[in-house]
PDB file of N, CA and C in Angstrom:
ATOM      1  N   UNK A   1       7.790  41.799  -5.804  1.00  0.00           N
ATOM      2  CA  UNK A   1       8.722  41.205  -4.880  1.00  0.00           C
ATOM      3  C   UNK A   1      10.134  41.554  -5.347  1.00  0.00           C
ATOM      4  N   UNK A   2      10.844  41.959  -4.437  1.00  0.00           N
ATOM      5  CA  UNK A   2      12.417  42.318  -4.556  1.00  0.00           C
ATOM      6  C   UNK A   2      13.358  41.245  -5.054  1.00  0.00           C
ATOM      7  N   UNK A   3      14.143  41.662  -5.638  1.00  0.00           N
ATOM      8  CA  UNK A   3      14.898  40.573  -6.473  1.00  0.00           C
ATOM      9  C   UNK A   3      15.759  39.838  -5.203  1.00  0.00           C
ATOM     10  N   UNK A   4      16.236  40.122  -4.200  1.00  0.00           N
ATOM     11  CA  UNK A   4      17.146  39.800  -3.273  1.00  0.00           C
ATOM     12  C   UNK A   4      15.819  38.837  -2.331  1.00  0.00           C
ATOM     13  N   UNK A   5      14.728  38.779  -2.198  1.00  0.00           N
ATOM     14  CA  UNK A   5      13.217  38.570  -1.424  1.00  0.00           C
ATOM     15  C   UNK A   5      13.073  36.894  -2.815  1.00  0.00           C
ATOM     16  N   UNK A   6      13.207  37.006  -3.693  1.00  0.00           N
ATOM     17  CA  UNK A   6      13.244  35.759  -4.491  1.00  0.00           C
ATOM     18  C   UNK A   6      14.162  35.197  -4.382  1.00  0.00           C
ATOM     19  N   UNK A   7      15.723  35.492  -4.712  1.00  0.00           N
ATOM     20  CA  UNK A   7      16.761  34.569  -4.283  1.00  0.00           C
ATOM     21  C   UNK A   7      16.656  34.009  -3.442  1.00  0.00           C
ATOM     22  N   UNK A   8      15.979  34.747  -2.281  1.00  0.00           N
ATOM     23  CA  UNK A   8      16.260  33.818  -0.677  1.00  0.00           C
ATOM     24  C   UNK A   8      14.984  32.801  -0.708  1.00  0.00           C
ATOM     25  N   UNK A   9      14.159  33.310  -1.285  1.00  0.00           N
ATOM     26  CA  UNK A   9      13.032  31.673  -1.251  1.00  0.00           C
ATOM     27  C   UNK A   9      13.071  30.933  -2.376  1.00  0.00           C
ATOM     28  N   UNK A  10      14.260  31.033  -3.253  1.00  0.00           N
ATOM     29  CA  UNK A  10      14.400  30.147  -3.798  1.00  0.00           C
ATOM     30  C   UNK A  10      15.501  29.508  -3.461  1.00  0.00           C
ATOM     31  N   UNK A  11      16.416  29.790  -3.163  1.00  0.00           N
ATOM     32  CA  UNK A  11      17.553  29.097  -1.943  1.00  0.00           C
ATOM     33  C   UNK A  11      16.756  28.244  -1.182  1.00  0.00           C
ATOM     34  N   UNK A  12      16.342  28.549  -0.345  1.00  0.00           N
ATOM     35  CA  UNK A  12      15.568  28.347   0.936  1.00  0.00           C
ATOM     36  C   UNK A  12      14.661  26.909   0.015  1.00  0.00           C
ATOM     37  N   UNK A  13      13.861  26.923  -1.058  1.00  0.00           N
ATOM     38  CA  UNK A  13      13.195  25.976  -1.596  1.00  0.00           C
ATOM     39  C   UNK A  13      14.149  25.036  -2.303  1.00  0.00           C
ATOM     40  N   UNK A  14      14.872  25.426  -2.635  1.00  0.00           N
ATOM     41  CA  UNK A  14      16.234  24.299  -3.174  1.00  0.00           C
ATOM     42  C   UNK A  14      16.915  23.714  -2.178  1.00  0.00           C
ATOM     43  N   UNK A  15      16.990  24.252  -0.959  1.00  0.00           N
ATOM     44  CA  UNK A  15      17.502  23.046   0.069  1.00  0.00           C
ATOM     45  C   UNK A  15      16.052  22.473   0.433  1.00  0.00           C
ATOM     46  N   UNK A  16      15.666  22.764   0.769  1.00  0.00           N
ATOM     47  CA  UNK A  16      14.230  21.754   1.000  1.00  0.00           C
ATOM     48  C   UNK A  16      14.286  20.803   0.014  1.00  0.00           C
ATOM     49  N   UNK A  17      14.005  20.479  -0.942  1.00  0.00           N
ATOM     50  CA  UNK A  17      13.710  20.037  -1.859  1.00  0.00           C
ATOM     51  C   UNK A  17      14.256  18.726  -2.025  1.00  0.00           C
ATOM     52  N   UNK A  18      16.207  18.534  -1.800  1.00  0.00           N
ATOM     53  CA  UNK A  18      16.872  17.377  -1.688  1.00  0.00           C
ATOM     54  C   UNK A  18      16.054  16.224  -0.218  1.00  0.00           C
ATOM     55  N   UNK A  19      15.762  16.844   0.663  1.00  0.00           N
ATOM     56  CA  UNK A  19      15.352  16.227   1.869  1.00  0.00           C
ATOM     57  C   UNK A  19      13.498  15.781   2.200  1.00  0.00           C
ATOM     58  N   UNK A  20      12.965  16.765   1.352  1.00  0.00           N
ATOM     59  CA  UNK A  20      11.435  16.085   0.799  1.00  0.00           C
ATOM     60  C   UNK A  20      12.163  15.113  -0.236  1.00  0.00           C
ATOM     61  N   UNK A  21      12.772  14.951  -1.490  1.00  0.00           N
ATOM     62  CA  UNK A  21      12.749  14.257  -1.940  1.00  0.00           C
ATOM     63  C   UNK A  21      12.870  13.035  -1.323  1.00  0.00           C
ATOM     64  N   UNK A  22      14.254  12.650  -0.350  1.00  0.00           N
ATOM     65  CA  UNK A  22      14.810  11.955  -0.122  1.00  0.00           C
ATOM     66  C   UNK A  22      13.527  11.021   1.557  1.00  0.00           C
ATOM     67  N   UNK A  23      13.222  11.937   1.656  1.00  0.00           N
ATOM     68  CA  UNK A  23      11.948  11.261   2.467  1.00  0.00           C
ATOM     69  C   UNK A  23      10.752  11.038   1.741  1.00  0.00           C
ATOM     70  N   UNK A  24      10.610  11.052   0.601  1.00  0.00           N
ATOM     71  CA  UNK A  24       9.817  10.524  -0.178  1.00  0.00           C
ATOM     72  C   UNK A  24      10.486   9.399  -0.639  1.00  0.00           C
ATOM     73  N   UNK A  25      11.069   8.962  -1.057  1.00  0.00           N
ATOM     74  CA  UNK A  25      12.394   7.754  -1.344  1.00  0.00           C
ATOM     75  C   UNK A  25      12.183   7.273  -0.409  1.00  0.00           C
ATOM     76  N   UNK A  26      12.177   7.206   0.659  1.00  0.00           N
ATOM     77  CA  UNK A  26      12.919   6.724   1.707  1.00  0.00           C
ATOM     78  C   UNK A  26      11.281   5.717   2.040  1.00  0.00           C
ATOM     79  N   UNK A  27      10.164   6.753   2.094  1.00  0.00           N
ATOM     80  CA  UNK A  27       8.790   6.084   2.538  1.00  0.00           C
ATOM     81  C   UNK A  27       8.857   5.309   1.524  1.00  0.00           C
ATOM     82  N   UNK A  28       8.942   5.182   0.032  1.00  0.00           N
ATOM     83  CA  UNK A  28       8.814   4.284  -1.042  1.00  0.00           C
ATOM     84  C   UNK A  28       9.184   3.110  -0.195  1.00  0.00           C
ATOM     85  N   UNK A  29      10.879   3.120  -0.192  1.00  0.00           N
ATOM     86  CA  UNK A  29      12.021   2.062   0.069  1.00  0.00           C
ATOM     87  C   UNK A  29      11.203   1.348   1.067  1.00  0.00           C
ATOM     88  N   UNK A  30      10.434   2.101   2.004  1.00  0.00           N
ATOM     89  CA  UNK A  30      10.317   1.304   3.220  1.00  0.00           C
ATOM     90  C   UNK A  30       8.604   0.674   3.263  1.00  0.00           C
ATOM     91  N   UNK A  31       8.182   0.946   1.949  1.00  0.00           N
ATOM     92  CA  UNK A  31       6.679   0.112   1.533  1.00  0.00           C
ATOM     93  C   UNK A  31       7.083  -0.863   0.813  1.00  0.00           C
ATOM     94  N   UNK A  32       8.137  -0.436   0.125  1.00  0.00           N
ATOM     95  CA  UNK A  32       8.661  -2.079  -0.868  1.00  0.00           C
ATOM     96  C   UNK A  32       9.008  -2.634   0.146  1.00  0.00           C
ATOM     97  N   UNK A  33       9.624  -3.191   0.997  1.00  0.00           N
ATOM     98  CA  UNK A  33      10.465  -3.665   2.133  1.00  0.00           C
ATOM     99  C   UNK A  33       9.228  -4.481   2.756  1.00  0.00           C
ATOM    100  N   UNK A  34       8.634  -3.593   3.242  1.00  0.00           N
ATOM    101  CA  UNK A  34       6.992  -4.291   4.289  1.00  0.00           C
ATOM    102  C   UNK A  34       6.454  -4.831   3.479  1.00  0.00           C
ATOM    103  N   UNK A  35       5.836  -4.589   2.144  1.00  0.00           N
ATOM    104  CA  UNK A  35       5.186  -5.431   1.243  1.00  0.00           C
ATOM    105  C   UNK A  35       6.226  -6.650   0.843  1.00  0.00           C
ATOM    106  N   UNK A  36       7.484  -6.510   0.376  1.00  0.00           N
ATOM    107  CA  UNK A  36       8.186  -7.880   0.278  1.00  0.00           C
ATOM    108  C   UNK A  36       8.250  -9.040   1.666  1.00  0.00           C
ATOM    109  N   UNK A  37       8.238  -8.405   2.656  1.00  0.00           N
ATOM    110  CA  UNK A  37       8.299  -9.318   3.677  1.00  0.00           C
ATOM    111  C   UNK A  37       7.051  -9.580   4.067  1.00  0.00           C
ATOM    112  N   UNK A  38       5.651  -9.053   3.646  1.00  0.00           N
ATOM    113  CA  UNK A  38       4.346  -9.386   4.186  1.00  0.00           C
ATOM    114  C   UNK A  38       4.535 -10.374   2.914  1.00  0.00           C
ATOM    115  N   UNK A  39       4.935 -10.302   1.697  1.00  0.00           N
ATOM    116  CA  UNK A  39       4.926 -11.695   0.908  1.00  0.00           C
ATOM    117  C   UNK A  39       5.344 -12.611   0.859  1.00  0.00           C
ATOM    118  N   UNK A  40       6.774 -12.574   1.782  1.00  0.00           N
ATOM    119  CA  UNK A  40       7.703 -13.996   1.616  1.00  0.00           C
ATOM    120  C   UNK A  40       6.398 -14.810   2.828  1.00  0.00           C
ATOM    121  N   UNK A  41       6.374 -13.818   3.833  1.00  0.00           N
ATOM    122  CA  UNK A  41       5.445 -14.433   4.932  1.00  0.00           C
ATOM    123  C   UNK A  41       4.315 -15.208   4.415  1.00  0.00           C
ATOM    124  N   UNK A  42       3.855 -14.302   3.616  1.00  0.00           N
ATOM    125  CA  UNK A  42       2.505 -15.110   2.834  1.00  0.00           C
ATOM    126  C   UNK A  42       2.744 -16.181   2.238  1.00  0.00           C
ATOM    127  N   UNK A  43       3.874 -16.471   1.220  1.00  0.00           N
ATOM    128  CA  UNK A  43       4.218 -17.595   0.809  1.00  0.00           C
ATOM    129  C   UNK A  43       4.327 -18.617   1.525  1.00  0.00           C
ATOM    130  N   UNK A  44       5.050 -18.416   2.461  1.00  0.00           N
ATOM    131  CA  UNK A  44       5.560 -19.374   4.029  1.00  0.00           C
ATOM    132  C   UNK A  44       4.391 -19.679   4.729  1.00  0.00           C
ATOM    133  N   UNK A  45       3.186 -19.162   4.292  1.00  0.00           N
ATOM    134  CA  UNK A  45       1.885 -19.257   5.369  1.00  0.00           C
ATOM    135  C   UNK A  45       2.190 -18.926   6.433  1.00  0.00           C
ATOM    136  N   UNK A  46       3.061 -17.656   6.699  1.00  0.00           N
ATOM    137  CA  UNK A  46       3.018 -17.432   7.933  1.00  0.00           C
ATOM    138  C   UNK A  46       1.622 -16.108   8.091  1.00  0.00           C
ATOM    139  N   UNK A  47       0.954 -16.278   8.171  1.00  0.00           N
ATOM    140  CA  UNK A  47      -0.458 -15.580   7.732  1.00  0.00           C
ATOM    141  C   UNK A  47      -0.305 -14.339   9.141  1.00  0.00           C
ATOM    142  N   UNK A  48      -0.197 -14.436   9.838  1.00  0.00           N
ATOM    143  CA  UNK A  48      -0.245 -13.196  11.134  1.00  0.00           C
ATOM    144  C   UNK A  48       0.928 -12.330  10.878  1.00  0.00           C
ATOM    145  N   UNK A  49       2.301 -12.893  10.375  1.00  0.00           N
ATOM    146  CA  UNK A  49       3.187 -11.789  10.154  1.00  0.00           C
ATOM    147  C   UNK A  49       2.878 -10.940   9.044  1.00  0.00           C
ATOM    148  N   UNK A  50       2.518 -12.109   8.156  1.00  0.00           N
ATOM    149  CA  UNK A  50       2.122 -11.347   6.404  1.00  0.00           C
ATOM    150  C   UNK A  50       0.672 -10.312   6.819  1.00  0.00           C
ATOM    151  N   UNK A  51      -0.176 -10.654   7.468  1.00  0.00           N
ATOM    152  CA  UNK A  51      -1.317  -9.768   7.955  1.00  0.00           C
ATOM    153  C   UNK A  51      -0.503  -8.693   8.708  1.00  0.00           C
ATOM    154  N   UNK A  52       0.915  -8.580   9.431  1.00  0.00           N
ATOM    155  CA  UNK A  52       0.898  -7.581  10.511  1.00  0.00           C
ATOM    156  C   UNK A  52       1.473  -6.617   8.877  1.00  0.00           C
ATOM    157  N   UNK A  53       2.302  -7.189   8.215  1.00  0.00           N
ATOM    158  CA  UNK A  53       3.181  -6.514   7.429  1.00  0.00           C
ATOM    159  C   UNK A  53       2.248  -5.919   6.256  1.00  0.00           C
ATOM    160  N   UNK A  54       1.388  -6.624   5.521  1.00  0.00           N
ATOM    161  CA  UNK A  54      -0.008  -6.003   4.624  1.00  0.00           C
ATOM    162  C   UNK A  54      -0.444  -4.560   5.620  1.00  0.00           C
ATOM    163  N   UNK A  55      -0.798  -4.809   6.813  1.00  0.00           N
ATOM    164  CA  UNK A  55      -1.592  -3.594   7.068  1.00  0.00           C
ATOM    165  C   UNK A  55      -0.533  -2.495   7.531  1.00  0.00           C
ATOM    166  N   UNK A  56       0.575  -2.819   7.515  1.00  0.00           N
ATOM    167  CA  UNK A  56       1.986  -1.827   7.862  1.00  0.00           C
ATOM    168  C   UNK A  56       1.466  -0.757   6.387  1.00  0.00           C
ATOM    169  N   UNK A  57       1.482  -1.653   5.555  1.00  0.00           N
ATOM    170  CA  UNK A  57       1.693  -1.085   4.260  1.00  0.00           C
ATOM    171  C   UNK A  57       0.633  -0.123   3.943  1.00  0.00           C
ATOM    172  N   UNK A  58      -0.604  -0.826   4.200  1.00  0.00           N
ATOM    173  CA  UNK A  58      -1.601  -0.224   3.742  1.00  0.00           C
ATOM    174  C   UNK A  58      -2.178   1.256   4.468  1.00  0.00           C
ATOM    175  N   UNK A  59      -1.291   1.286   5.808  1.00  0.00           N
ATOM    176  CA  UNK A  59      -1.428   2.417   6.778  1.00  0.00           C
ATOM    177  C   UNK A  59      -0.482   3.573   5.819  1.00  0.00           C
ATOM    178  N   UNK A  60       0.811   3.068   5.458  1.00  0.00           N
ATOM    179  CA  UNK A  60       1.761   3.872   4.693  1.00  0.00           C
ATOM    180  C   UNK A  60       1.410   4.481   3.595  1.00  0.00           C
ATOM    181  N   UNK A  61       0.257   3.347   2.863  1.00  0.00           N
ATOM    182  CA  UNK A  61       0.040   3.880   1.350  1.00  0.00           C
ATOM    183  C   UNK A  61      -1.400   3.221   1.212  1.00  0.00           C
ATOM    184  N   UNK A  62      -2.271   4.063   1.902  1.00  0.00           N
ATOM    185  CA  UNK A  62      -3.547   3.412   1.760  1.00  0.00           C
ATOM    186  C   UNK A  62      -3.995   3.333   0.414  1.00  0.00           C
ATOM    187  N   UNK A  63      -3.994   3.721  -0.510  1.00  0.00           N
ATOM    188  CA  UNK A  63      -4.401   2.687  -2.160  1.00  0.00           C
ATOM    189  C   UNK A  63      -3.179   1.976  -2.807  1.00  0.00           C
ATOM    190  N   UNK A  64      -2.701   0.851  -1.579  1.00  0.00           N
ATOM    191  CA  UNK A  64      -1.821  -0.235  -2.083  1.00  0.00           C
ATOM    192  C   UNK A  64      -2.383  -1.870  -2.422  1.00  0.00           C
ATOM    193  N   UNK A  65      -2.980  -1.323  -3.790  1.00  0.00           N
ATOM    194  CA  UNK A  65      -3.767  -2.203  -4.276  1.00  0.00           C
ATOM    195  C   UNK A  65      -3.564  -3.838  -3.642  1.00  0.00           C
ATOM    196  N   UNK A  66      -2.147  -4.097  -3.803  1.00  0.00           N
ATOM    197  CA  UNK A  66      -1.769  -5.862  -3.840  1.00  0.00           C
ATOM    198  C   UNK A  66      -1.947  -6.111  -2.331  1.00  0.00           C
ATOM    199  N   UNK A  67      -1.824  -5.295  -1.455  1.00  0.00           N
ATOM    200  CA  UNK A  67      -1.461  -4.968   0.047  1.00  0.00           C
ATOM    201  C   UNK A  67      -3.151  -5.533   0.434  1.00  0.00           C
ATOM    202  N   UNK A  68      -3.710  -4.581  -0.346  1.00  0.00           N
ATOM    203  CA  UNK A  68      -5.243  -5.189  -0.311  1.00  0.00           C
ATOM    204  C   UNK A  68      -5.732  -6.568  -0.524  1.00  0.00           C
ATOM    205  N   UNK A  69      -5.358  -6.684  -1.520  1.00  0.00           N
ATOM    206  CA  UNK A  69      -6.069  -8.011  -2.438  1.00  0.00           C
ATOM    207  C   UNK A  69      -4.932  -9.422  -0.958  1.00  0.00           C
ATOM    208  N   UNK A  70      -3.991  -9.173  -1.134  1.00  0.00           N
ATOM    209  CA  UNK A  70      -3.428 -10.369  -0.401  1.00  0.00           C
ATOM    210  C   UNK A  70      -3.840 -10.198   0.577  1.00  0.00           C
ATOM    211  N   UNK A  71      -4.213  -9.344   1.384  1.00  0.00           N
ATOM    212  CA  UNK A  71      -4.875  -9.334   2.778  1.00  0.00           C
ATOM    213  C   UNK A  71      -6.048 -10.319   2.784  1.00  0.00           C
ATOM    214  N   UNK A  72      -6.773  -9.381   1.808  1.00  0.00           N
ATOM    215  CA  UNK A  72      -7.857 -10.201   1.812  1.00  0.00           C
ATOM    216  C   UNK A  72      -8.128 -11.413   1.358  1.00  0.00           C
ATOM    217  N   UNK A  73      -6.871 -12.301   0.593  1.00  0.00           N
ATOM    218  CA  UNK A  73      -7.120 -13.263   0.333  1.00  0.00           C
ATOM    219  C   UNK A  73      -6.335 -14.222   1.351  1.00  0.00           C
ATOM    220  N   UNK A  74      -5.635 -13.789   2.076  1.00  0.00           N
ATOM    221  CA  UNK A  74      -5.124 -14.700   3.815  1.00  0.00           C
ATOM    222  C   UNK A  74      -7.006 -14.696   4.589  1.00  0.00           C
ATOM    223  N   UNK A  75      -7.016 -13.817   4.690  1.00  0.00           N
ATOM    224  CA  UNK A  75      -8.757 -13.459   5.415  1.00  0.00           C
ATOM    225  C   UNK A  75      -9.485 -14.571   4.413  1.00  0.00           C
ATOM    226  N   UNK A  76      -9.501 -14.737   3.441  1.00  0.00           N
ATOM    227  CA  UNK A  76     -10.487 -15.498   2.465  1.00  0.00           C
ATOM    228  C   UNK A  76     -10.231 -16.967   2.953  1.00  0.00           C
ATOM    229  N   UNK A  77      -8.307 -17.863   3.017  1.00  0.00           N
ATOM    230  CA  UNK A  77      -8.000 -18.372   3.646  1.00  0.00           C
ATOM    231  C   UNK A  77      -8.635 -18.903   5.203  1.00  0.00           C
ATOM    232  N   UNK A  78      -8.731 -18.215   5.750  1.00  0.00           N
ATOM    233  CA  UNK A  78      -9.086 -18.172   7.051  1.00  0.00           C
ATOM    234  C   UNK A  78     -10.257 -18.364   7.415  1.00  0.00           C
ATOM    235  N   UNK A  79     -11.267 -18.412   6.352  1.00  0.00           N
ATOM    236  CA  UNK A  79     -12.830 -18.225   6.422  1.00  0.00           C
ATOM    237  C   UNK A  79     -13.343 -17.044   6.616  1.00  0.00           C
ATOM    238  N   UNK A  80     -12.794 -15.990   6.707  1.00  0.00           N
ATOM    239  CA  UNK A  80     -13.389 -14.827   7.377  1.00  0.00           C
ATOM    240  C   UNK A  80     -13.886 -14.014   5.923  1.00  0.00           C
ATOM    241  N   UNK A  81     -14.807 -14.484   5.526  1.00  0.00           N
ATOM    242  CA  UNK A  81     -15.362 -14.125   4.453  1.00  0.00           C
ATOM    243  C   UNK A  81     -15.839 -12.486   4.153  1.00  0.00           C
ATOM    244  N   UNK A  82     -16.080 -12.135   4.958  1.00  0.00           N
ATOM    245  CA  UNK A  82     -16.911 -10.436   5.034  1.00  0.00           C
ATOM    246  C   UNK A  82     -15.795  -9.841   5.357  1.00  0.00           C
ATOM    247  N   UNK A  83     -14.458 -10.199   5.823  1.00  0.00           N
ATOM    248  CA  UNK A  83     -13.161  -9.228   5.765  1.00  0.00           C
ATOM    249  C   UNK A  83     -12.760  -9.538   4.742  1.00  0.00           C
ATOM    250  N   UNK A  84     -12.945 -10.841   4.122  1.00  0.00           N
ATOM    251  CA  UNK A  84     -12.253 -10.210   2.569  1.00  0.00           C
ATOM    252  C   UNK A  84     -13.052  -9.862   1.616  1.00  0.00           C
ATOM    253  N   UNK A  85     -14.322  -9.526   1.698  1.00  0.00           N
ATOM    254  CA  UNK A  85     -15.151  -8.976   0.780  1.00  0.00           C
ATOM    255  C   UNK A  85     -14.610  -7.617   0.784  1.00  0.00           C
ATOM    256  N   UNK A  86     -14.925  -7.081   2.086  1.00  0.00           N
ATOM    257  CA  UNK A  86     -14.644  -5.557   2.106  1.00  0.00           C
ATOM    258  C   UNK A  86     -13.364  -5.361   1.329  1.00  0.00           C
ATOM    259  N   UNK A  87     -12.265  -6.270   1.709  1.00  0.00           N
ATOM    260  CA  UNK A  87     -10.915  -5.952   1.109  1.00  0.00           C
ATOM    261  C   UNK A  87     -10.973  -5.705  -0.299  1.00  0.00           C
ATOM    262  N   UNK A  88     -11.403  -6.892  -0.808  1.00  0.00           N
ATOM    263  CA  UNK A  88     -11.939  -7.286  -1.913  1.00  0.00           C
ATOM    264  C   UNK A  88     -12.318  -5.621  -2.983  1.00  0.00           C
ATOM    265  N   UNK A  89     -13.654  -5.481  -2.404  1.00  0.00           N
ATOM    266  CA  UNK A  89     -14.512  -4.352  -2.901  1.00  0.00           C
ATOM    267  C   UNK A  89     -13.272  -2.831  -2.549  1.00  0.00           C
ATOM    268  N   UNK A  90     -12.526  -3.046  -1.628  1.00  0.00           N
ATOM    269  CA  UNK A  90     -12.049  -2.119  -1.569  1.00  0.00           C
ATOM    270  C   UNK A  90     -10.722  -1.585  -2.732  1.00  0.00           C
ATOM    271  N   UNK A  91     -10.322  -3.124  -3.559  1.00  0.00           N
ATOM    272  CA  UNK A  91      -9.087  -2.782  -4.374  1.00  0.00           C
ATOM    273  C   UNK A  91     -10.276  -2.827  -5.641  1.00  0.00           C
ATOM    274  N   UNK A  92     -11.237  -2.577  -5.676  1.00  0.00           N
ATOM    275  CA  UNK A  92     -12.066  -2.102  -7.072  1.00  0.00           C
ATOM    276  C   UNK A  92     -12.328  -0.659  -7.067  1.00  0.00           C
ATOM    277  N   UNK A  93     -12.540   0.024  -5.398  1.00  0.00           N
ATOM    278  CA  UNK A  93     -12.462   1.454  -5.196  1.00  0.00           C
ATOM    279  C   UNK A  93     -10.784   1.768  -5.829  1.00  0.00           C
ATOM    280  N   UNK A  94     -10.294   1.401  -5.665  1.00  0.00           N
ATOM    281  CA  UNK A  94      -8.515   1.657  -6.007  1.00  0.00           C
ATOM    282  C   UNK A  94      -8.543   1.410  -7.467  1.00  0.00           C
ATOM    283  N   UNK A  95      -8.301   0.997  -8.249  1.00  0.00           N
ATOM    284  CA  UNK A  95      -9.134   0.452  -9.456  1.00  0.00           C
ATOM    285  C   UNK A  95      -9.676  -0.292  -9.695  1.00  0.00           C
ATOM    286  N   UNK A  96     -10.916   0.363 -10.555  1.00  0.00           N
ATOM    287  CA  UNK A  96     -12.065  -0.422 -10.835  1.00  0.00           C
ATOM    288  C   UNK A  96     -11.859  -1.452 -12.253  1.00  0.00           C
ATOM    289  N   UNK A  97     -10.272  -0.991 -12.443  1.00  0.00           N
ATOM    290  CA  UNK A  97     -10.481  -2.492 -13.759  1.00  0.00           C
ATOM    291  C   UNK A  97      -9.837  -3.258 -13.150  1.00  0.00           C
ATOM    292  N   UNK A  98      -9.939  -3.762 -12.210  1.00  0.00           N
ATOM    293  CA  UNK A  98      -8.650  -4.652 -11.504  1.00  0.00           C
ATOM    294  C   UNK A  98      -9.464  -5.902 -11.222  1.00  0.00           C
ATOM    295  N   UNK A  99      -9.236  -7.170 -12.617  1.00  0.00           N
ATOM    296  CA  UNK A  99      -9.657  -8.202 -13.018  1.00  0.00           C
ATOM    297  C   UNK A  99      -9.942  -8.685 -11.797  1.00  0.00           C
ATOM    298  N   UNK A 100      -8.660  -8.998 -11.382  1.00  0.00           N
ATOM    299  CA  UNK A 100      -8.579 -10.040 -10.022  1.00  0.00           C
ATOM    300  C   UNK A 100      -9.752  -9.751  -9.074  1.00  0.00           C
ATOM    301  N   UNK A 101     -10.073  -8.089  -8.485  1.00  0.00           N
ATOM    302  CA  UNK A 101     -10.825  -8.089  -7.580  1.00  0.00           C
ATOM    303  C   UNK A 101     -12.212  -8.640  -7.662  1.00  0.00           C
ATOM    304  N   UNK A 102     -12.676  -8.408  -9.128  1.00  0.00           N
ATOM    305  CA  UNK A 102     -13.644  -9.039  -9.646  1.00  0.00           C
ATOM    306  C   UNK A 102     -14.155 -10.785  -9.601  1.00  0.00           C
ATOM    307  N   UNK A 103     -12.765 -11.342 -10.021  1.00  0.00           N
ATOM    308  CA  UNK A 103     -12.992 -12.586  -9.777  1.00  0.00           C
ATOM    309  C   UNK A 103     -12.786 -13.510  -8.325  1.00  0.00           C
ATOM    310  N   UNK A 104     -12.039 -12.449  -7.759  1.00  0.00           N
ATOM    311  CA  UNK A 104     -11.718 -12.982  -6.245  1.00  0.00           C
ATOM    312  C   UNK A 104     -13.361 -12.652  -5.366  1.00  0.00           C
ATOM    313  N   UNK A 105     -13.761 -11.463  -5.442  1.00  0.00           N
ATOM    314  CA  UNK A 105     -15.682 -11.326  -5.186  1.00  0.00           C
ATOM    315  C   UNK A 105     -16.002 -12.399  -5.884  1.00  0.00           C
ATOM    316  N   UNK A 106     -16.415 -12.914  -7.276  1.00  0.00           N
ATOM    317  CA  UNK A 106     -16.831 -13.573  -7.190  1.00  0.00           C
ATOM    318  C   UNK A 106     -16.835 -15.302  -6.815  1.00  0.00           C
ATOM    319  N   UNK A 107     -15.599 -15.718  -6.509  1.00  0.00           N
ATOM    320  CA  UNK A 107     -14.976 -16.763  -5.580  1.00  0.00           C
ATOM    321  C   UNK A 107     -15.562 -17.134  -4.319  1.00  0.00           C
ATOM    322  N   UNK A 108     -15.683 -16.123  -3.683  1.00  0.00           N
ATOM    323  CA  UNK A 108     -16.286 -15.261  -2.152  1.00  0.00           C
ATOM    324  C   UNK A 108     -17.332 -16.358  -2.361  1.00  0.00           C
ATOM    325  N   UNK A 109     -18.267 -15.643  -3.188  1.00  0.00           N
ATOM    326  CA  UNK A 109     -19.927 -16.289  -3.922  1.00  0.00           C
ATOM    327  C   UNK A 109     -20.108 -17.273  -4.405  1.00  0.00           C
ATOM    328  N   UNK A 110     -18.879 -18.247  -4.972  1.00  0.00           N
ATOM    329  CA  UNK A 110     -19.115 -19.650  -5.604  1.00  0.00           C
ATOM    330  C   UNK A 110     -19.317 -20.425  -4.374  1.00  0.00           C
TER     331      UNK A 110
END
């Protein structure tokens, strides 16, 4: 490859680069944001906003472990027992040392 044929795709990859970054930032900024407000909600028991805002998140960043587990524990709330199992079982697929999911399954079962 020609030396003048590299400058230009590396130009060309150095402006890219500020604007992937910065939309990578930007999706972060805007999962912290939905997850903080699916939590104040949760705190507040406002359980349908915190459910709309959990699954905002979890669409954005599907192995968002906490996004999981609090979902499923509003659903656990609610009685809806087999939606928060799945949830449940699903933040042990995300990690499998993740105490909580363990003891929140077995909660489900007491």
């Amino acid at each position: 490859m020609s030396k003048s044929r590299q400058q230009k795709i590396k130009s060309s990859t150095t402006k890219l680069m500020p604007k992937q970054n910065s939309q990578i930032v930007s999706k972060q900024e805007d999962i912290k944001k939905k997850f903080k407000i699916g939590l104040e909600a949760h705190k507040k028991e406002d359980y349908e906003t915190a459910i709309n805002y959990y699954q905002q998140v979890m669409k954005l960043k599907p192995n968002h472990l906490h996004a999981y587990n609090n979902l499923a524990v509003i659903y656990q709330i609610q009685e809806k027992q087999d939606e928060a199992l799945q949830l449940f079982q699903q933040t042990l697929k995300i990690n499998s040392n993740y105490v909580a999911g363990y003891n929140n399954i077995a909660n489900i079962y007491h």
